[in-house]
PDB file of N, CA and C in Angstrom:
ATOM      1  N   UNK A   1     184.970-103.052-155.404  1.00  0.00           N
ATOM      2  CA  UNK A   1     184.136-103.620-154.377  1.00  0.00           C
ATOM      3  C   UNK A   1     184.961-104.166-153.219  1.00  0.00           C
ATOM      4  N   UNK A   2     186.352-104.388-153.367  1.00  0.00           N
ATOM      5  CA  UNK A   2     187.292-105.008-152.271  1.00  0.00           C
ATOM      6  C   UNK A   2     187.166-103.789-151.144  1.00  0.00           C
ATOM      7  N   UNK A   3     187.474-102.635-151.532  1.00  0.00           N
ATOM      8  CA  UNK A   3     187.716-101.807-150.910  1.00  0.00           C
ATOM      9  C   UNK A   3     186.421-101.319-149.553  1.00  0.00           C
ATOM     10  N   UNK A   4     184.932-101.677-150.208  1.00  0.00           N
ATOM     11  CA  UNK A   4     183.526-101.763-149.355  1.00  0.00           C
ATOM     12  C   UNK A   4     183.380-102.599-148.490  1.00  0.00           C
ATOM     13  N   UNK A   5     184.304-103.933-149.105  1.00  0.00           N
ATOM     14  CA  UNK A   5     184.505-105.047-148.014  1.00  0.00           C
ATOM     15  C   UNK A   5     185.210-104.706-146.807  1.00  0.00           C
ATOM     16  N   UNK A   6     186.373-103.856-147.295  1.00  0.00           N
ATOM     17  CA  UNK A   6     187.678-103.767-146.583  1.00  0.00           C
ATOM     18  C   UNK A   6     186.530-102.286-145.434  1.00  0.00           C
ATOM     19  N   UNK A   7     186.090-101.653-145.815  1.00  0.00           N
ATOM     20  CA  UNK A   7     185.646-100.607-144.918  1.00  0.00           C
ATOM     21  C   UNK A   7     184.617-101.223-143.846  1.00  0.00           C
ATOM     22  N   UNK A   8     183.575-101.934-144.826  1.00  0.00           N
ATOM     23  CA  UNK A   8     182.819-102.641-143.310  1.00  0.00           C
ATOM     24  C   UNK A   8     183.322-103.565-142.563  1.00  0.00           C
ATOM     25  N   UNK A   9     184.380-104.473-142.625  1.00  0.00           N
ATOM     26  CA  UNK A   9     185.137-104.787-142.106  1.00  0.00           C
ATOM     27  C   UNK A   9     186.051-103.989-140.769  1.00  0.00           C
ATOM     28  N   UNK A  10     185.977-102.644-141.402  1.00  0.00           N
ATOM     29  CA  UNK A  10     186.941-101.389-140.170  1.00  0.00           C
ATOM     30  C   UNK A  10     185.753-101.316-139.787  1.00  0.00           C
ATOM     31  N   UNK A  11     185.139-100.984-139.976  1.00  0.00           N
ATOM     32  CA  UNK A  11     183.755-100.290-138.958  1.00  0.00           C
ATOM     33  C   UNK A  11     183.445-101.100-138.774  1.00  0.00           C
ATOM     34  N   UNK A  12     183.338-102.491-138.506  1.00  0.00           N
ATOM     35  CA  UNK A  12     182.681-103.464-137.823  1.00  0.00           C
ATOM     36  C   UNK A  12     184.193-103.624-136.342  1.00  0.00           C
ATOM     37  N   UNK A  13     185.328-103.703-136.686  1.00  0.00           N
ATOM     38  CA  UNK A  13     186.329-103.565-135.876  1.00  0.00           C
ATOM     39  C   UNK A  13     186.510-102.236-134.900  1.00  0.00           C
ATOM     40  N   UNK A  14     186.365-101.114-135.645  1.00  0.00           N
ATOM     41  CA  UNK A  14     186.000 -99.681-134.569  1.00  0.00           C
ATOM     42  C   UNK A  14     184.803-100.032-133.313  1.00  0.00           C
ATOM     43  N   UNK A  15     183.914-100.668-133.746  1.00  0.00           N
ATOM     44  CA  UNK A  15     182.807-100.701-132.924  1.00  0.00           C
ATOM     45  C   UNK A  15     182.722-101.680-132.130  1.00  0.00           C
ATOM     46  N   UNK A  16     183.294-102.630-132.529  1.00  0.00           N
ATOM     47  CA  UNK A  16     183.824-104.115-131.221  1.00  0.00           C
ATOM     48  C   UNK A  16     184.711-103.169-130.293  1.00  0.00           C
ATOM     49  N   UNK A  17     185.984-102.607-130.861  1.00  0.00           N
ATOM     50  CA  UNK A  17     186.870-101.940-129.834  1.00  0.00           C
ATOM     51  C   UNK A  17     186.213-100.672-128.778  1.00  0.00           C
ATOM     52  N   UNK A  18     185.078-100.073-129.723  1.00  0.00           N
ATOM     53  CA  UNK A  18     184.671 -98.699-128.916  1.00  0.00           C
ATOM     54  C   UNK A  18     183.506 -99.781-127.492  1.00  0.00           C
ATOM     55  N   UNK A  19     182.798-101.065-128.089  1.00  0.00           N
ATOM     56  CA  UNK A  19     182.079-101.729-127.243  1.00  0.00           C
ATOM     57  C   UNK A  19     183.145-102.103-125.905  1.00  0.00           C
ATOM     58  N   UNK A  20     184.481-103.063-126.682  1.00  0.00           N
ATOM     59  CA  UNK A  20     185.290-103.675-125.271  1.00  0.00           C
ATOM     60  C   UNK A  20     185.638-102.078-124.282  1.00  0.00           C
ATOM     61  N   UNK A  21     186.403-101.472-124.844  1.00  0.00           N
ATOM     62  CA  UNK A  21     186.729-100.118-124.128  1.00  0.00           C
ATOM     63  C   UNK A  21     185.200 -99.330-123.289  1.00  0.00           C
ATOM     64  N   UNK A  22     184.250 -99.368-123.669  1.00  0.00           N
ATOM     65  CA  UNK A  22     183.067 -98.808-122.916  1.00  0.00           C
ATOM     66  C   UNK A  22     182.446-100.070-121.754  1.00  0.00           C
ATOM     67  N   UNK A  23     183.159-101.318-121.969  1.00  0.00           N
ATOM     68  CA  UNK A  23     183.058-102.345-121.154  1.00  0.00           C
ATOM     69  C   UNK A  23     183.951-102.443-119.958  1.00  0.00           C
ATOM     70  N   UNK A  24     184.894-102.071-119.921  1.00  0.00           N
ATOM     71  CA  UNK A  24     186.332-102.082-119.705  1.00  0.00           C
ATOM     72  C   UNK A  24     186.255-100.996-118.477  1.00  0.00           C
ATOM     73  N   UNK A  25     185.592 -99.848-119.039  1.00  0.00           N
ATOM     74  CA  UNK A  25     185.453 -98.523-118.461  1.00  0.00           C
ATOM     75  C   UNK A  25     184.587 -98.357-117.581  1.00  0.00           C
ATOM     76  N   UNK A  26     183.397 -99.178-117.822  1.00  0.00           N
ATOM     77  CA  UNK A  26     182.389 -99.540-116.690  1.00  0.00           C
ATOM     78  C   UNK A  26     182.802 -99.977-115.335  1.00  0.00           C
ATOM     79  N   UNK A  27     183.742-101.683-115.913  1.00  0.00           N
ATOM     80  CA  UNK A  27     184.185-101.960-114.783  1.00  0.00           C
ATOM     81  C   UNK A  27     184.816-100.935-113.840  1.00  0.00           C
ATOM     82  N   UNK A  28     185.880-100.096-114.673  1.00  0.00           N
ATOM     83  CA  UNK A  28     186.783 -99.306-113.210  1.00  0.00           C
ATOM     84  C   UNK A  28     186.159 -98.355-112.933  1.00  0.00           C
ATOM     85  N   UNK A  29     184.715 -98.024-113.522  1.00  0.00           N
ATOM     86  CA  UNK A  29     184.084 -97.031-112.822  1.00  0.00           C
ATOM     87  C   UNK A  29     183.473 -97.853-111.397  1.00  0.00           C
ATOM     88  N   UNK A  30     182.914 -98.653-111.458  1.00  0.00           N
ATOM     89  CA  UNK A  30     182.322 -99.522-110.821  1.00  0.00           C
ATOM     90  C   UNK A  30     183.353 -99.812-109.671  1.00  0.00           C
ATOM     91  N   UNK A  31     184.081-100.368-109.686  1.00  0.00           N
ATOM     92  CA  UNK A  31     185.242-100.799-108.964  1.00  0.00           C
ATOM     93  C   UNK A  31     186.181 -99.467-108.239  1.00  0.00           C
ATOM     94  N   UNK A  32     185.651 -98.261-108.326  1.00  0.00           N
ATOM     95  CA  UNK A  32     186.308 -97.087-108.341  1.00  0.00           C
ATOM     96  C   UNK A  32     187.691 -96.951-108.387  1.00  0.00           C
ATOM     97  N   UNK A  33     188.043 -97.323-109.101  1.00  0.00           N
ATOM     98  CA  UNK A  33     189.659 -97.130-110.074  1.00  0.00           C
ATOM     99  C   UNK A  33     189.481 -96.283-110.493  1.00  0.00           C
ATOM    100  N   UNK A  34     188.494 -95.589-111.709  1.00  0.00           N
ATOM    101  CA  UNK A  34     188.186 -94.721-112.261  1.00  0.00           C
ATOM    102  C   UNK A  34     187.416 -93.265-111.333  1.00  0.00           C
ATOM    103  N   UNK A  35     187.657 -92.294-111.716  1.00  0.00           N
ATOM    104  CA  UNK A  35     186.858 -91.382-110.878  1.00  0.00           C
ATOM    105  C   UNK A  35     185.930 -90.600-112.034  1.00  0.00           C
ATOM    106  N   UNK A  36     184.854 -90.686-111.744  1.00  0.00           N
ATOM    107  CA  UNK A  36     183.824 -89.959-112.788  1.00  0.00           C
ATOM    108  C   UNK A  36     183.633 -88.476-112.532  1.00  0.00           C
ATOM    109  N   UNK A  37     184.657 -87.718-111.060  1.00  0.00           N
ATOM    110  CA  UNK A  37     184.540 -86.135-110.827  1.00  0.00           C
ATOM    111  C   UNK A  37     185.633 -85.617-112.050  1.00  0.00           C
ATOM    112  N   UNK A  38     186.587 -86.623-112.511  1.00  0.00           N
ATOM    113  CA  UNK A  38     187.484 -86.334-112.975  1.00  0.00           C
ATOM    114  C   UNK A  38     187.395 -86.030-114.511  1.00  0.00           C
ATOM    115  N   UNK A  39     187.706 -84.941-115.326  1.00  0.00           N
ATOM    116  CA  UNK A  39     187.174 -84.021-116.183  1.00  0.00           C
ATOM    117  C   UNK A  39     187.506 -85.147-117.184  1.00  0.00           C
ATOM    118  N   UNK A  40     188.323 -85.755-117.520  1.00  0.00           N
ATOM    119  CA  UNK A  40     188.880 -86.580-118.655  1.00  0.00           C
ATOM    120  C   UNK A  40     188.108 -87.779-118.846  1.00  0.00           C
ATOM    121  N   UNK A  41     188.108 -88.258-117.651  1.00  0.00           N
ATOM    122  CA  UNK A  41     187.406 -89.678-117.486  1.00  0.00           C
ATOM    123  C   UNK A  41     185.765 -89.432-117.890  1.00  0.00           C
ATOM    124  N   UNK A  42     185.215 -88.496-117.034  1.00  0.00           N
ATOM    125  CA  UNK A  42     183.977 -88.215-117.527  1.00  0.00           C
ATOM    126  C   UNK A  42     183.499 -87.779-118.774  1.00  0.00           C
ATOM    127  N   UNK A  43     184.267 -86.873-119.573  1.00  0.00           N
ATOM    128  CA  UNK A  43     184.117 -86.408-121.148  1.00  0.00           C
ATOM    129  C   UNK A  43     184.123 -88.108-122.030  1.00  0.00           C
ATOM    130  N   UNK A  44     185.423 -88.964-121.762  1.00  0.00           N
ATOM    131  CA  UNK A  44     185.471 -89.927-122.208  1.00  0.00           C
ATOM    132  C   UNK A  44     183.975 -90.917-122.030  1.00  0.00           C
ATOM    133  N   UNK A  45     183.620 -91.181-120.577  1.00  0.00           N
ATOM    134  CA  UNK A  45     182.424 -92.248-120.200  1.00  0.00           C
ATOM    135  C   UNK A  45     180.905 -91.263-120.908  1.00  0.00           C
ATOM    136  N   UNK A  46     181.001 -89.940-120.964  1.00  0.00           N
ATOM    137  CA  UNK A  46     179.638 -89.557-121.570  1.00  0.00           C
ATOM    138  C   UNK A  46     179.967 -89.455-123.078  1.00  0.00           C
ATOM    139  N   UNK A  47     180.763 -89.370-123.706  1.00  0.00           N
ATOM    140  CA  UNK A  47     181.208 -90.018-125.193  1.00  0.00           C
ATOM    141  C   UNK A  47     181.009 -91.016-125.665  1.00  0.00           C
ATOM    142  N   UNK A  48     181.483 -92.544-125.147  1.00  0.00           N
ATOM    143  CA  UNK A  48     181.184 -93.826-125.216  1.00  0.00           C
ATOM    144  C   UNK A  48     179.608 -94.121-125.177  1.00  0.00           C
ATOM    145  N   UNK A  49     178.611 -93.096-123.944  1.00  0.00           N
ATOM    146  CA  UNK A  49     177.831 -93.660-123.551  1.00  0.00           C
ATOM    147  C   UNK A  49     176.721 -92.780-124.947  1.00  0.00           C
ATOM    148  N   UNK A  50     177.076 -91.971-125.284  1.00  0.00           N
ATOM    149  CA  UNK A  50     176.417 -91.251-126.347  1.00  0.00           C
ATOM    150  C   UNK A  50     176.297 -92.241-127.138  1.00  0.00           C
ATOM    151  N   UNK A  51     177.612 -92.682-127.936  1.00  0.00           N
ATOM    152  CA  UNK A  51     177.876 -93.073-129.188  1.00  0.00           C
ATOM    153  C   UNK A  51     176.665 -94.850-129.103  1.00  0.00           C
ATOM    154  N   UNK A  52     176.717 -95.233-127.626  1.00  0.00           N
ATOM    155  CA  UNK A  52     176.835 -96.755-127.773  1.00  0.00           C
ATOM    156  C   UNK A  52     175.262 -96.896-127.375  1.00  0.00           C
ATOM    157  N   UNK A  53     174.631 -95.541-126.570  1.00  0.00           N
ATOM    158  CA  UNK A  53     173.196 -95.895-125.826  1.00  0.00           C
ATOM    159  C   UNK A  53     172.294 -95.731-127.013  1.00  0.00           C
ATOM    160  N   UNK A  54     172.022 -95.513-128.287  1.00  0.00           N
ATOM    161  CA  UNK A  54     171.401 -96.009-129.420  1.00  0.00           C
ATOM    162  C   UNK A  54     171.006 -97.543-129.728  1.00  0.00           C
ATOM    163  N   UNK A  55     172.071 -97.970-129.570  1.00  0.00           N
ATOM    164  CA  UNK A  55     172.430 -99.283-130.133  1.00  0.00           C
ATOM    165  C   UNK A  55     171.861-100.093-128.564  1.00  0.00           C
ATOM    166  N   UNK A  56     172.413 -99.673-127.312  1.00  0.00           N
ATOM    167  CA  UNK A  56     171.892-100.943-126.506  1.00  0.00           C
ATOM    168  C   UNK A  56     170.513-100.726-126.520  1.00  0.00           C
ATOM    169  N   UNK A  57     170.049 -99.581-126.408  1.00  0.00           N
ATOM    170  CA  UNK A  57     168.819 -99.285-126.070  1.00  0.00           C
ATOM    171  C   UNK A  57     167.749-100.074-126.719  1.00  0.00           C
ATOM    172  N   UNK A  58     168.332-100.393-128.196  1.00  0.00           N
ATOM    173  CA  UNK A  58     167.096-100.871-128.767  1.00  0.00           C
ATOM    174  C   UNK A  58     167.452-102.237-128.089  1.00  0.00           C
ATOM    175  N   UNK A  59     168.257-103.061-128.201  1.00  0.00           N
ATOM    176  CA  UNK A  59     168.544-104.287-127.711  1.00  0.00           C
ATOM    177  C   UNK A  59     167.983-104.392-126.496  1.00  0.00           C
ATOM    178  N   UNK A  60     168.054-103.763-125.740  1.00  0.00           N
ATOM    179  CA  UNK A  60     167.429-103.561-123.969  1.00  0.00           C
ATOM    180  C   UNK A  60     165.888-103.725-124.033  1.00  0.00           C
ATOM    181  N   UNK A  61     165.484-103.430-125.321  1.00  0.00           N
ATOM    182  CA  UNK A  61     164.239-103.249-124.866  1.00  0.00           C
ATOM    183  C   UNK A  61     163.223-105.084-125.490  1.00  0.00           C
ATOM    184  N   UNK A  62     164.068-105.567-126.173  1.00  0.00           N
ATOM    185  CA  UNK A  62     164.253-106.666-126.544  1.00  0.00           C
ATOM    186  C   UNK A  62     164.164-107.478-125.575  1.00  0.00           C
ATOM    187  N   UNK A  63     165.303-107.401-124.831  1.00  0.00           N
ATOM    188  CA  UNK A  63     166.003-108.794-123.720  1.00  0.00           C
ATOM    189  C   UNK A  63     165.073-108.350-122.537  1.00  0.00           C
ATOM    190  N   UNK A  64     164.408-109.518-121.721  1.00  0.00           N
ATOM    191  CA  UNK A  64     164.278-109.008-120.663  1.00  0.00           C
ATOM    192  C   UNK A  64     164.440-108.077-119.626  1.00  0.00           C
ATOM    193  N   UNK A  65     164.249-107.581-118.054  1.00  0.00           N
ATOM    194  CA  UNK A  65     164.964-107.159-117.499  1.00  0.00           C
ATOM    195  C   UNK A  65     165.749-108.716-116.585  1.00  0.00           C
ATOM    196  N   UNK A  66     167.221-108.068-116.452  1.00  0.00           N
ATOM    197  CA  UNK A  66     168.358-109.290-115.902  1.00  0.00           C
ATOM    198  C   UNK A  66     168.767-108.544-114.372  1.00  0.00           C
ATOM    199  N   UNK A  67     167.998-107.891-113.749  1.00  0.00           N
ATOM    200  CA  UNK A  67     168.305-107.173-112.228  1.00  0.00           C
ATOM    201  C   UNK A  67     169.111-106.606-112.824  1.00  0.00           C
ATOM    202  N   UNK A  68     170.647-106.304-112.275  1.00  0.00           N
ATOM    203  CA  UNK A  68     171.532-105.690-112.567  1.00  0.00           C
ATOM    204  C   UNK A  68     172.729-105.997-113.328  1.00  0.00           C
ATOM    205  N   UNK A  69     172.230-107.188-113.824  1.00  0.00           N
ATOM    206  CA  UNK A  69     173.039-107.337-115.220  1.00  0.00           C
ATOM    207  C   UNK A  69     172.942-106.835-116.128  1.00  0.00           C
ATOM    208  N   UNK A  70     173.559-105.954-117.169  1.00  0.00           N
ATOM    209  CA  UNK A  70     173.196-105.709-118.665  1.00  0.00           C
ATOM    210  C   UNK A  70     174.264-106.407-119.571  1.00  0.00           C
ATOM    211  N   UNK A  71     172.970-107.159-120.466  1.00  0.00           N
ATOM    212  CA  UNK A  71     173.705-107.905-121.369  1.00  0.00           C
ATOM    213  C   UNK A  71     173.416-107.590-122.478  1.00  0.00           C
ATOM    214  N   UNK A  72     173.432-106.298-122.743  1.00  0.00           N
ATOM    215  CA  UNK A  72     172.893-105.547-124.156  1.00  0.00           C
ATOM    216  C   UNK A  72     174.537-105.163-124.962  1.00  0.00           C
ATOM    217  N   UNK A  73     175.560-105.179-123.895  1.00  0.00           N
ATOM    218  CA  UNK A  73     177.265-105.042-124.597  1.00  0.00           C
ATOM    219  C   UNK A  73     177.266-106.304-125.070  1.00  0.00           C
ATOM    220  N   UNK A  74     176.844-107.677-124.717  1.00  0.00           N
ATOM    221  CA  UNK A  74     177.259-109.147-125.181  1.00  0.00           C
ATOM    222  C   UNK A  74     176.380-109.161-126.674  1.00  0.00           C
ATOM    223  N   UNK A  75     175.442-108.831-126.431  1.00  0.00           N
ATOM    224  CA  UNK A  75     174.377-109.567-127.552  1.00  0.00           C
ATOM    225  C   UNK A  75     174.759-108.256-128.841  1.00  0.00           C
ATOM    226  N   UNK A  76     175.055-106.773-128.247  1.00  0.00           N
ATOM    227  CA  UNK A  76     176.271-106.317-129.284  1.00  0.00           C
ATOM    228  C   UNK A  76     177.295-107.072-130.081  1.00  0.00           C
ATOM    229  N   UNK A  77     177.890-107.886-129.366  1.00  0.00           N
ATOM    230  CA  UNK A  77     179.213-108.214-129.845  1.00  0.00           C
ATOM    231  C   UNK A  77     178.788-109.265-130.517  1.00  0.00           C
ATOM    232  N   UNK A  78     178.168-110.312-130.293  1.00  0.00           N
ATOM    233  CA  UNK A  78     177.868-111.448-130.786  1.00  0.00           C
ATOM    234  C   UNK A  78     177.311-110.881-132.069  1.00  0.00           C
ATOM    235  N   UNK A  79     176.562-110.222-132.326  1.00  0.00           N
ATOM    236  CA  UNK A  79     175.823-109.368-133.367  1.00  0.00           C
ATOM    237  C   UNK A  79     177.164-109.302-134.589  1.00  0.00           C
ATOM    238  N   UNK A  80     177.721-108.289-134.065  1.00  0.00           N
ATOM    239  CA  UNK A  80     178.603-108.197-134.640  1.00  0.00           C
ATOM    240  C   UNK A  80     179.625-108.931-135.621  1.00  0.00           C
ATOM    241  N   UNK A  81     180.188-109.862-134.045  1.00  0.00           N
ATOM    242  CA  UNK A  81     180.580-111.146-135.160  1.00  0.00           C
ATOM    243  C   UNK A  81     179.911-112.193-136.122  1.00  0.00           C
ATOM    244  N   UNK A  82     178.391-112.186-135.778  1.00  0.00           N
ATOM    245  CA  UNK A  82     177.429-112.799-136.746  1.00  0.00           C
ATOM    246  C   UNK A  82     177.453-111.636-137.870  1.00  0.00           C
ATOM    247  N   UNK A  83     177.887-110.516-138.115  1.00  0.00           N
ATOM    248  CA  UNK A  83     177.818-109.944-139.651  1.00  0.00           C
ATOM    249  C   UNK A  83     179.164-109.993-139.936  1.00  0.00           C
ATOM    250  N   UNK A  84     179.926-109.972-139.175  1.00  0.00           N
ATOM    251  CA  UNK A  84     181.375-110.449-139.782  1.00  0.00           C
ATOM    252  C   UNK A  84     181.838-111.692-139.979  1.00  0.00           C
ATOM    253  N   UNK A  85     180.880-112.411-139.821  1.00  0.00           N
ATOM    254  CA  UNK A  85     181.294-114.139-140.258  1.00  0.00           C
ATOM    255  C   UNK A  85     180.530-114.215-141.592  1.00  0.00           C
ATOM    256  N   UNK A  86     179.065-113.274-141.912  1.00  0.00           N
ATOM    257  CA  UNK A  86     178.432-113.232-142.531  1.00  0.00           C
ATOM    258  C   UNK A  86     179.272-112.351-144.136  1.00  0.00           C
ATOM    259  N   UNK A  87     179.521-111.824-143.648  1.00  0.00           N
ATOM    260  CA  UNK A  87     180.542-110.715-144.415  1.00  0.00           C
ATOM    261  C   UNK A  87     181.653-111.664-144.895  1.00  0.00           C
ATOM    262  N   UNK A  88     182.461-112.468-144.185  1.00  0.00           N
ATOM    263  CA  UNK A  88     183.514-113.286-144.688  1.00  0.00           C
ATOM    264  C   UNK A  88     183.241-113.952-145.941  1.00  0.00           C
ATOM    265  N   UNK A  89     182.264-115.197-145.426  1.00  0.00           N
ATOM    266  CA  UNK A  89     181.533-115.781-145.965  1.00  0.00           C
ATOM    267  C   UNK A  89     181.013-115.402-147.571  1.00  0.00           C
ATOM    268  N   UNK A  90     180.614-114.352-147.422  1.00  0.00           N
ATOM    269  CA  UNK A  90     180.071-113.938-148.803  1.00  0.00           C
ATOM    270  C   UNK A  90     180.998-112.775-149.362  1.00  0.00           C
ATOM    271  N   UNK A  91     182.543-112.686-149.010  1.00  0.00           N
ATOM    272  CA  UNK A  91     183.612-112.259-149.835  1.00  0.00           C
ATOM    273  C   UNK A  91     183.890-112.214-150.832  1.00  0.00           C
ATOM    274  N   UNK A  92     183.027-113.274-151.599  1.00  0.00           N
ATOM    275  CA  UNK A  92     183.249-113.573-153.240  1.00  0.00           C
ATOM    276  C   UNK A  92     182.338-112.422-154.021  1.00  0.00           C
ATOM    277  N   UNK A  93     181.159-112.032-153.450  1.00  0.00           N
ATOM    278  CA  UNK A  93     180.640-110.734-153.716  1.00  0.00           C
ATOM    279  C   UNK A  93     181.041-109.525-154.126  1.00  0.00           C
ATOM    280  N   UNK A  94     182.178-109.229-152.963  1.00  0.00           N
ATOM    281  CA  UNK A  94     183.062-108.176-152.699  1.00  0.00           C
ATOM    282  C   UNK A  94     183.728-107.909-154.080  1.00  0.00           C
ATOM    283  N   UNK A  95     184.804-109.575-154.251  1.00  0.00           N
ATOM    284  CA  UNK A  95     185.959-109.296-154.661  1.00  0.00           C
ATOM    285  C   UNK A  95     185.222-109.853-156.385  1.00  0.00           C
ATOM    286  N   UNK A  96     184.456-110.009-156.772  1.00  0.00           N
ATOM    287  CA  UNK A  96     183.673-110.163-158.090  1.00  0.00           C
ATOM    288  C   UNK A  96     184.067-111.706-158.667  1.00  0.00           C
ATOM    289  N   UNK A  97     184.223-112.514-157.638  1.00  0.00           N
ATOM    290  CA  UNK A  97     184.583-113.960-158.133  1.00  0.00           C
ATOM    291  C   UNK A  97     183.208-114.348-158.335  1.00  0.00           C
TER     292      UNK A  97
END
Protein backbone atom coordinates (compact mmCIF):
# COMPACT_ATOMS: atom_id res chain seq x y z
CA UNK A 1 0.00 0.00 0.00
CA UNK A 2 3.20 2.43 0.43
CA UNK A 3 3.78 2.18 -3.02
CA UNK A 4 -0.34 3.64 -3.96
CA UNK A 5 0.59 6.31 -1.60
CA UNK A 6 3.86 6.93 -3.24
CA UNK A 7 2.00 7.02 -6.90
CA UNK A 8 -0.82 9.44 -5.95
CA UNK A 9 1.48 11.43 -4.48
CA UNK A 10 3.47 11.57 -8.29
CA UNK A 11 0.37 12.22 -9.97
CA UNK A 12 -0.76 14.70 -7.71
CA UNK A 13 2.96 16.40 -8.33
CA UNK A 14 2.81 15.80 -12.40
CA UNK A 15 -0.34 17.80 -12.39
CA UNK A 16 0.64 20.85 -10.07
CA UNK A 17 3.81 21.02 -12.49
CA UNK A 18 1.76 20.42 -15.90
CA UNK A 19 -0.86 23.34 -14.08
CA UNK A 20 2.37 25.91 -13.09
CA UNK A 21 3.96 25.28 -16.71
CA UNK A 22 0.40 25.85 -18.60
CA UNK A 23 0.35 29.02 -16.25
CA UNK A 24 3.69 30.12 -16.99
CA UNK A 25 2.98 29.63 -20.76
CA UNK A 26 -0.04 31.74 -20.80
CA UNK A 27 1.76 34.50 -19.43
CA UNK A 28 4.50 34.63 -22.38
CA UNK A 29 1.89 34.00 -24.71
CA UNK A 30 0.14 36.96 -23.48
CA UNK A 31 3.09 39.12 -23.05
CA UNK A 32 4.30 37.97 -26.58
CA UNK A 33 7.57 36.37 -25.60
CA UNK A 34 6.09 33.36 -26.82
CA UNK A 35 4.93 33.10 -30.49
CA UNK A 36 1.86 30.82 -31.03
CA UNK A 37 2.78 30.81 -35.29
CA UNK A 38 5.63 28.92 -34.00
CA UNK A 39 5.26 25.02 -34.62
CA UNK A 40 6.77 23.95 -31.14
CA UNK A 41 5.25 26.43 -28.98
CA UNK A 42 1.87 25.81 -30.43
CA UNK A 43 1.92 21.76 -30.39
CA UNK A 44 3.11 22.38 -26.71
CA UNK A 45 0.08 25.30 -25.70
CA UNK A 46 -2.67 22.92 -27.61
CA UNK A 47 -1.27 19.86 -25.48
CA UNK A 48 -1.42 21.58 -22.08
CA UNK A 49 -4.69 23.06 -23.14
CA UNK A 50 -6.14 19.51 -24.08
CA UNK A 51 -4.86 17.77 -21.11
CA UNK A 52 -5.96 20.73 -18.52
CA UNK A 53 -9.49 22.15 -20.34
CA UNK A 54 -11.43 19.05 -18.70
CA UNK A 55 -10.54 19.88 -15.41
CA UNK A 56 -10.98 23.87 -15.60
CA UNK A 57 -13.98 23.58 -17.42
CA UNK A 58 -15.86 21.94 -14.87
CA UNK A 59 -14.48 24.40 -12.24
CA UNK A 60 -15.41 27.42 -14.63
CA UNK A 61 -18.63 26.56 -14.66
CA UNK A 62 -18.79 26.62 -10.85
CA UNK A 63 -16.99 30.06 -10.16
CA UNK A 64 -18.60 32.92 -11.43
CA UNK A 65 -17.72 34.88 -14.48
CA UNK A 66 -14.33 37.19 -13.15
CA UNK A 67 -14.16 39.50 -16.70
CA UNK A 68 -10.91 38.45 -17.71
CA UNK A 69 -9.57 36.80 -14.97
CA UNK A 70 -9.50 32.99 -14.85
CA UNK A 71 -9.18 31.57 -11.65
CA UNK A 72 -10.03 28.04 -12.52
CA UNK A 73 -5.66 27.32 -12.56
CA UNK A 74 -5.83 28.66 -8.64
CA UNK A 75 -8.82 26.81 -7.33
CA UNK A 76 -6.89 23.75 -9.35
CA UNK A 77 -4.04 24.04 -7.27
CA UNK A 78 -5.53 24.71 -4.03
CA UNK A 79 -7.61 21.51 -4.81
CA UNK A 80 -4.85 19.78 -5.14
CA UNK A 81 -2.99 20.61 -2.18
CA UNK A 82 -6.25 20.02 -0.14
CA UNK A 83 -5.90 16.13 -1.35
CA UNK A 84 -2.37 16.16 -0.67
CA UNK A 85 -2.58 17.42 2.83
CA UNK A 86 -5.51 15.05 2.91
CA UNK A 87 -3.40 12.18 1.63
CA UNK A 88 -0.53 13.04 4.18
CA UNK A 89 -2.64 13.08 6.89
CA UNK A 90 -4.16 9.75 6.46
CA UNK A 91 -0.61 7.98 5.60
CA UNK A 92 -1.16 5.56 8.30
CA UNK A 93 -3.69 3.90 5.87
CA UNK A 94 -1.15 3.59 3.24
CA UNK A 95 1.63 2.29 5.27
CA UNK A 96 -0.83 -0.32 7.48
CA UNK A 97 -0.04 1.35 10.93
Amino acid sequence: MQSLFQILMLILDVIWFIIIAHVIMSWLINFQVLNLRQPLVAQIWDGLNRLLEPIYSTIRRVLPPMGGLDLAPLVTLIAIYAIRIILANNAGFFYGY
